[in-house]
C-alpha atoms as a PDB file:
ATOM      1  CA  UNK A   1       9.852   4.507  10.055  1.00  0.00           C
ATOM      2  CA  UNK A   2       8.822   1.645  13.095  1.00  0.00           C
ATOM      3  CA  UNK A   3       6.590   2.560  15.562  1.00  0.00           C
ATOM      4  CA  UNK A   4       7.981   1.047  18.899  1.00  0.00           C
ATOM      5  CA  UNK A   5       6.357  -1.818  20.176  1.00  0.00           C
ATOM      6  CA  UNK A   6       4.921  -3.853  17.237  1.00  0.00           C
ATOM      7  CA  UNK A   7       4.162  -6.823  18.913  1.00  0.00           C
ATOM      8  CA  UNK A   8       4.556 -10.263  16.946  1.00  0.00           C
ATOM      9  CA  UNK A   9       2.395 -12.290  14.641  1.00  0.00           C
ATOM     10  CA  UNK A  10       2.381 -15.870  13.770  1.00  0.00           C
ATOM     11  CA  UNK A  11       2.902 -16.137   9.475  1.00  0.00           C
ATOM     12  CA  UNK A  12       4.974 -17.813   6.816  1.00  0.00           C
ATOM     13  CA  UNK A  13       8.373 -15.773   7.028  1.00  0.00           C
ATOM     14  CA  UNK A  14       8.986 -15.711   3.182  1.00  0.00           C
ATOM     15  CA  UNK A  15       4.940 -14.739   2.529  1.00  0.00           C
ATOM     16  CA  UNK A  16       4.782 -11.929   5.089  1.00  0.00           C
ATOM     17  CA  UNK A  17       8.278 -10.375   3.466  1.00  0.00           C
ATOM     18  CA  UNK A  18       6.216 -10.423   0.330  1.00  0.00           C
ATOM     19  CA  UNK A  19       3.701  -8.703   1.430  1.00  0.00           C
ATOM     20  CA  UNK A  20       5.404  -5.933   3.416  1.00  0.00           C
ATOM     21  CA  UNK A  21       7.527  -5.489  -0.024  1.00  0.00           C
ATOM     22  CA  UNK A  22       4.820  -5.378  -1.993  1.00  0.00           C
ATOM     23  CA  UNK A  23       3.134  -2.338   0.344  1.00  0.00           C
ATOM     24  CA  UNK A  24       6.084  -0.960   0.236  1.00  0.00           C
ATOM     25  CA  UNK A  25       6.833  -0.678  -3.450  1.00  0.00           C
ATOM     26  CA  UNK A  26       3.268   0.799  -4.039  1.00  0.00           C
ATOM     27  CA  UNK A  27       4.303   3.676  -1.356  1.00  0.00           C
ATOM     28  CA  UNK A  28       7.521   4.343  -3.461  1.00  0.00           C
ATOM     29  CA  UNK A  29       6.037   3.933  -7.205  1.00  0.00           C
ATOM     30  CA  UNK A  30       2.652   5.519  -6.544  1.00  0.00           C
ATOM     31  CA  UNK A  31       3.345   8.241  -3.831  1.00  0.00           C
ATOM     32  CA  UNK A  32       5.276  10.857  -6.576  1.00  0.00           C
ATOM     33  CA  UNK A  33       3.522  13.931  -6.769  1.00  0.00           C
ATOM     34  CA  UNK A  34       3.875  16.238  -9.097  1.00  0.00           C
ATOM     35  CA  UNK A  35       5.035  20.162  -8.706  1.00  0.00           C
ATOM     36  CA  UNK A  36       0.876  20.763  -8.220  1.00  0.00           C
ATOM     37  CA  UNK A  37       0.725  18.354  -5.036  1.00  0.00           C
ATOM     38  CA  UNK A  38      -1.092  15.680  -7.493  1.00  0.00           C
ATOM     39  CA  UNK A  39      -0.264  12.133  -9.286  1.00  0.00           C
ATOM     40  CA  UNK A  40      -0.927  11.878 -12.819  1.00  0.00           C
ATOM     41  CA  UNK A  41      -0.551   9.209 -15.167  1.00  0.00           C
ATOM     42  CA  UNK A  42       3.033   8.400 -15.649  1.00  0.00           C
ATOM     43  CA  UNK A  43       4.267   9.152 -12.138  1.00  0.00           C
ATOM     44  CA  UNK A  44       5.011   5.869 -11.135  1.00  0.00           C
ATOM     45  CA  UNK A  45       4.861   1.894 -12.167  1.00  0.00           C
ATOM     46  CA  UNK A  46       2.436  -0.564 -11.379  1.00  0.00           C
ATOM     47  CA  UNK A  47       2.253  -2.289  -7.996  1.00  0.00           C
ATOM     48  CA  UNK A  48       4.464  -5.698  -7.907  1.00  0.00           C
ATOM     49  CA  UNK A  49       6.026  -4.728 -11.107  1.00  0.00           C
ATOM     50  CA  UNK A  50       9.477  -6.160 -11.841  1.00  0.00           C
ATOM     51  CA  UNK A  51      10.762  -2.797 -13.011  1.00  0.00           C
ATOM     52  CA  UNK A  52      12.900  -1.001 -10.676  1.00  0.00           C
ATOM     53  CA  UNK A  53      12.485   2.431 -12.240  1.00  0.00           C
ATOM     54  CA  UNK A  54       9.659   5.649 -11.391  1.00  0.00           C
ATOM     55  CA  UNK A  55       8.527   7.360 -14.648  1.00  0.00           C
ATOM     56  CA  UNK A  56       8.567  10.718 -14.340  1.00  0.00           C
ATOM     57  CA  UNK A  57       6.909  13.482 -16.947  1.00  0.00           C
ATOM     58  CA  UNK A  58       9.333  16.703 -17.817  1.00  0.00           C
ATOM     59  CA  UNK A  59       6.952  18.762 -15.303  1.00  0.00           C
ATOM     60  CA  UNK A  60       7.352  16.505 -12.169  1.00  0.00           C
ATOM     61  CA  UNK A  61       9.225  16.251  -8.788  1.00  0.00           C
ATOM     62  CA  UNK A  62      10.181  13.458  -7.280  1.00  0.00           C
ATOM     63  CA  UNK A  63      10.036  13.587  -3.940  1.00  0.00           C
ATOM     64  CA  UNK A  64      11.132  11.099  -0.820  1.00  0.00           C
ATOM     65  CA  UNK A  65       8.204   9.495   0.688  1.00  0.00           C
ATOM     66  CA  UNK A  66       7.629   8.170   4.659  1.00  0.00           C
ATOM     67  CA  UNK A  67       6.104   5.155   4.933  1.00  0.00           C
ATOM     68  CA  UNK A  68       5.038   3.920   8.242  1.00  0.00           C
ATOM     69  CA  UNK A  69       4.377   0.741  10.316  1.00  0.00           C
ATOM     70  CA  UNK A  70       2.373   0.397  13.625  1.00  0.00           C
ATOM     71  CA  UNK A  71       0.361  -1.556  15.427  1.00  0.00           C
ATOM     72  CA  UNK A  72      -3.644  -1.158  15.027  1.00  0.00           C
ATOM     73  CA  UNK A  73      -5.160   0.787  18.000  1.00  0.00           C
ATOM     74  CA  UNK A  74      -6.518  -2.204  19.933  1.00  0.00           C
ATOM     75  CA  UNK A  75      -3.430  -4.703  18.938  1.00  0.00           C
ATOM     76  CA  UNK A  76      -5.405  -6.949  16.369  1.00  0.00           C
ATOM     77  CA  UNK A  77      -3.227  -5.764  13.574  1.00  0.00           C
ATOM     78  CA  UNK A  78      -0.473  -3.489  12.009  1.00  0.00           C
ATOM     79  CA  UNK A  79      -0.778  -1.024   9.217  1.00  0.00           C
ATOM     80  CA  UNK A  80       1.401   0.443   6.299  1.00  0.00           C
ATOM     81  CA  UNK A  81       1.039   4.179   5.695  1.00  0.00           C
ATOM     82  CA  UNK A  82       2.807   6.737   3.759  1.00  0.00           C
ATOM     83  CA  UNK A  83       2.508  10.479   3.053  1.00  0.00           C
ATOM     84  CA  UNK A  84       2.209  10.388  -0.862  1.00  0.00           C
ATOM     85  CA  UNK A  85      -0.819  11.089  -2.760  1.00  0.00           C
ATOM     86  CA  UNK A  86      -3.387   8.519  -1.860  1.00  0.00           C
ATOM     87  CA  UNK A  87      -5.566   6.318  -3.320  1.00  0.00           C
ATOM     88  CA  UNK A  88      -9.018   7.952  -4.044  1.00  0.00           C
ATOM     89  CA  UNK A  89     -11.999   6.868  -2.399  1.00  0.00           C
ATOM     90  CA  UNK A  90     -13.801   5.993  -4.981  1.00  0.00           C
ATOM     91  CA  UNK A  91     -11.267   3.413  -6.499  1.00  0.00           C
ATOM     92  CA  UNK A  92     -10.080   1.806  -2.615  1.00  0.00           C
ATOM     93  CA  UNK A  93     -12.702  -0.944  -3.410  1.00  0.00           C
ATOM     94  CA  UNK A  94     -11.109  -2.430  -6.557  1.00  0.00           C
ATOM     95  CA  UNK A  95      -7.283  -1.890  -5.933  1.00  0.00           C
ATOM     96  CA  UNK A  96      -6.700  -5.436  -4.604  1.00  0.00           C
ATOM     97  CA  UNK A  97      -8.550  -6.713  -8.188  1.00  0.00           C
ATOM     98  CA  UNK A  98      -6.027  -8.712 -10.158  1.00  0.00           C
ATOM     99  CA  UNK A  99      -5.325  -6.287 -13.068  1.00  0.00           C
ATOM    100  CA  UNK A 100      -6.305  -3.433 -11.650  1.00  0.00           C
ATOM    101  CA  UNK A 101      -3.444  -0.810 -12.265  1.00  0.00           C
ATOM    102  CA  UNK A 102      -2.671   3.053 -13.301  1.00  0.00           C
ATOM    103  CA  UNK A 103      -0.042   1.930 -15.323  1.00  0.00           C
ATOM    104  CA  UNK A 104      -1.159   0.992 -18.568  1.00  0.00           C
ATOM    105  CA  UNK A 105       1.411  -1.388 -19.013  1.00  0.00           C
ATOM    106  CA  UNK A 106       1.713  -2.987 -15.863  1.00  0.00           C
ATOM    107  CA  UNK A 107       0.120  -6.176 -14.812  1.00  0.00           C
ATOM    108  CA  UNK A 108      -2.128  -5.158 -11.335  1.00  0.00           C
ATOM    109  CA  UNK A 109      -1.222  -8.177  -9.387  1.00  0.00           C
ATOM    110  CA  UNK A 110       1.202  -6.186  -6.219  1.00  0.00           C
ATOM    111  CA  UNK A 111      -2.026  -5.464  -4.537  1.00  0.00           C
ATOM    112  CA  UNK A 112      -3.676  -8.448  -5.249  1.00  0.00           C
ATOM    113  CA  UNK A 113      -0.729 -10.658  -4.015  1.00  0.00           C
ATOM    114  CA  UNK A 114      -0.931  -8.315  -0.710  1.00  0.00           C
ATOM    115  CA  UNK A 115      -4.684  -9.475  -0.238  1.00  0.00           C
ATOM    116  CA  UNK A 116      -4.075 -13.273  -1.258  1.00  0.00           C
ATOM    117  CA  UNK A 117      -1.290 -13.520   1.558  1.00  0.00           C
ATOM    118  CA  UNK A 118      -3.437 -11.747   3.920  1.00  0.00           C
ATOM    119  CA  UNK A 119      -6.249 -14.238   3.395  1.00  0.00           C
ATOM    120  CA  UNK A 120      -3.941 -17.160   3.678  1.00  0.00           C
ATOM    121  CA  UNK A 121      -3.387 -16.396   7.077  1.00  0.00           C
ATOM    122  CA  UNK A 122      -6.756 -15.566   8.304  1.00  0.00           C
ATOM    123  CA  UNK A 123      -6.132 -11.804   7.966  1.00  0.00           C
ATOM    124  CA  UNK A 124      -8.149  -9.330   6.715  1.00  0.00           C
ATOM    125  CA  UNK A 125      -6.798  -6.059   4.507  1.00  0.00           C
ATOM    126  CA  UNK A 126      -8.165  -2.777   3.548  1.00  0.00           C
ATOM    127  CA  UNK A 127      -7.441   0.593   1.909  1.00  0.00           C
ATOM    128  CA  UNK A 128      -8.071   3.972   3.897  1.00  0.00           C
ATOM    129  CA  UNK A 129      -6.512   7.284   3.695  1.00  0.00           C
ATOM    130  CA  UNK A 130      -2.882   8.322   6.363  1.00  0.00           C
ATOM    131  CA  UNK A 131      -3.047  11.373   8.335  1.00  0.00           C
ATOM    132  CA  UNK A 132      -0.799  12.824   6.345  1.00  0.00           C
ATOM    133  CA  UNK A 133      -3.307  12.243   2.945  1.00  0.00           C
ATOM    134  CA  UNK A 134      -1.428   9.306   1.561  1.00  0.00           C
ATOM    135  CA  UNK A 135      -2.507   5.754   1.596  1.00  0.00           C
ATOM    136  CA  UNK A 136      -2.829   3.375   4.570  1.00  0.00           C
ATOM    137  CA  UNK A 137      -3.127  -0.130   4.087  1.00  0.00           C
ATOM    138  CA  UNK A 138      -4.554  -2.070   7.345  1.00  0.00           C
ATOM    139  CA  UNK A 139      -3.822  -5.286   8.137  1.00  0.00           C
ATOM    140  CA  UNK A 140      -6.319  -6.915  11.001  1.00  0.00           C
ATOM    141  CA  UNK A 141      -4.594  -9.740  12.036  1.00  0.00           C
ATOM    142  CA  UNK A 142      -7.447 -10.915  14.929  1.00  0.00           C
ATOM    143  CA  UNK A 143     -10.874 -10.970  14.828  1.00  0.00           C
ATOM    144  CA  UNK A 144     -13.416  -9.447  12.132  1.00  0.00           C
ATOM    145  CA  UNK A 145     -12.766  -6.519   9.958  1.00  0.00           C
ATOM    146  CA  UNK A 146     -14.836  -3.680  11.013  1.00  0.00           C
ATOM    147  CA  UNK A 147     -18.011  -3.000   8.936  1.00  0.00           C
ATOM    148  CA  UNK A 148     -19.152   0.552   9.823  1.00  0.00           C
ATOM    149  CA  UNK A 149     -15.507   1.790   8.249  1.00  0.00           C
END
């Protein structure tokens, strides 16, 4: 789902795909839920993984997910949201770490590729929660990132 009215940003074509792919793969492998309404280990893959596949335990329900694009309120950037599970507060400030993944096998690097683009072009990117509970990833395209957030 597009929000109307996106507006248009200067950015390497092939690098910006990337990075909207990327987003958008972590929505699809990592916003399962299980019958309970939570993720557990073995719901999905890792971010940026080449596998095409969702692991799913005996006991879980796949499920389709939204994901979202807008602009930023103020027009100095666009976000990515979805209405799966989330990322937990408590681990928003390392998922962009190179490695970082809930996949034990997987290699941690779709997130990190989504920050690396963003700083190529000047951008800034964070980790918050949807409205719907999910996760939003922000992408300020102008100006500082907010601190008091």
């Amino acid at each position: 789902m597009v929000d109307d009215d996106l507006g248009t940003v200067e950015a390497h074509e092939g690098r910006v795909k990337q990075l909207f792919e990327n987003l958008f793969r972590n929505s699809v492998e990592h916003g399962a839920r299980r019958a309970s309404g939570r993720s557990a280990p073995g719901d999905s893959v890792e971010h940026g993984s080449t596998n095409d596949r969702t692991e799913f335990g005996a006991d879980t329900e796949s499920r389709a997910i939204t994901v979202r694009v807008g602009r930023l309120d103020g027009g100095d950037g666009f976000f990515v949201d979805d209405d799966g599970c989330g990322i937990p507060e408590a681990d928003r400030g390392e998922v962009f770490e190179p490695g970082v993944s809930t996949n034990p096998e997987g290699t941690g690097l779709g997130l990190g590729i989504v920050r690396t683009i963003a700083r190529a072009h000047g951008w800034t990117v964070r980790v918050t929660e949807s409205g719907s509970g999910g996760a939003r990833f922000e992408v300020r395209t102008e100006g500082d990132e907010p601190s008091a957030r």
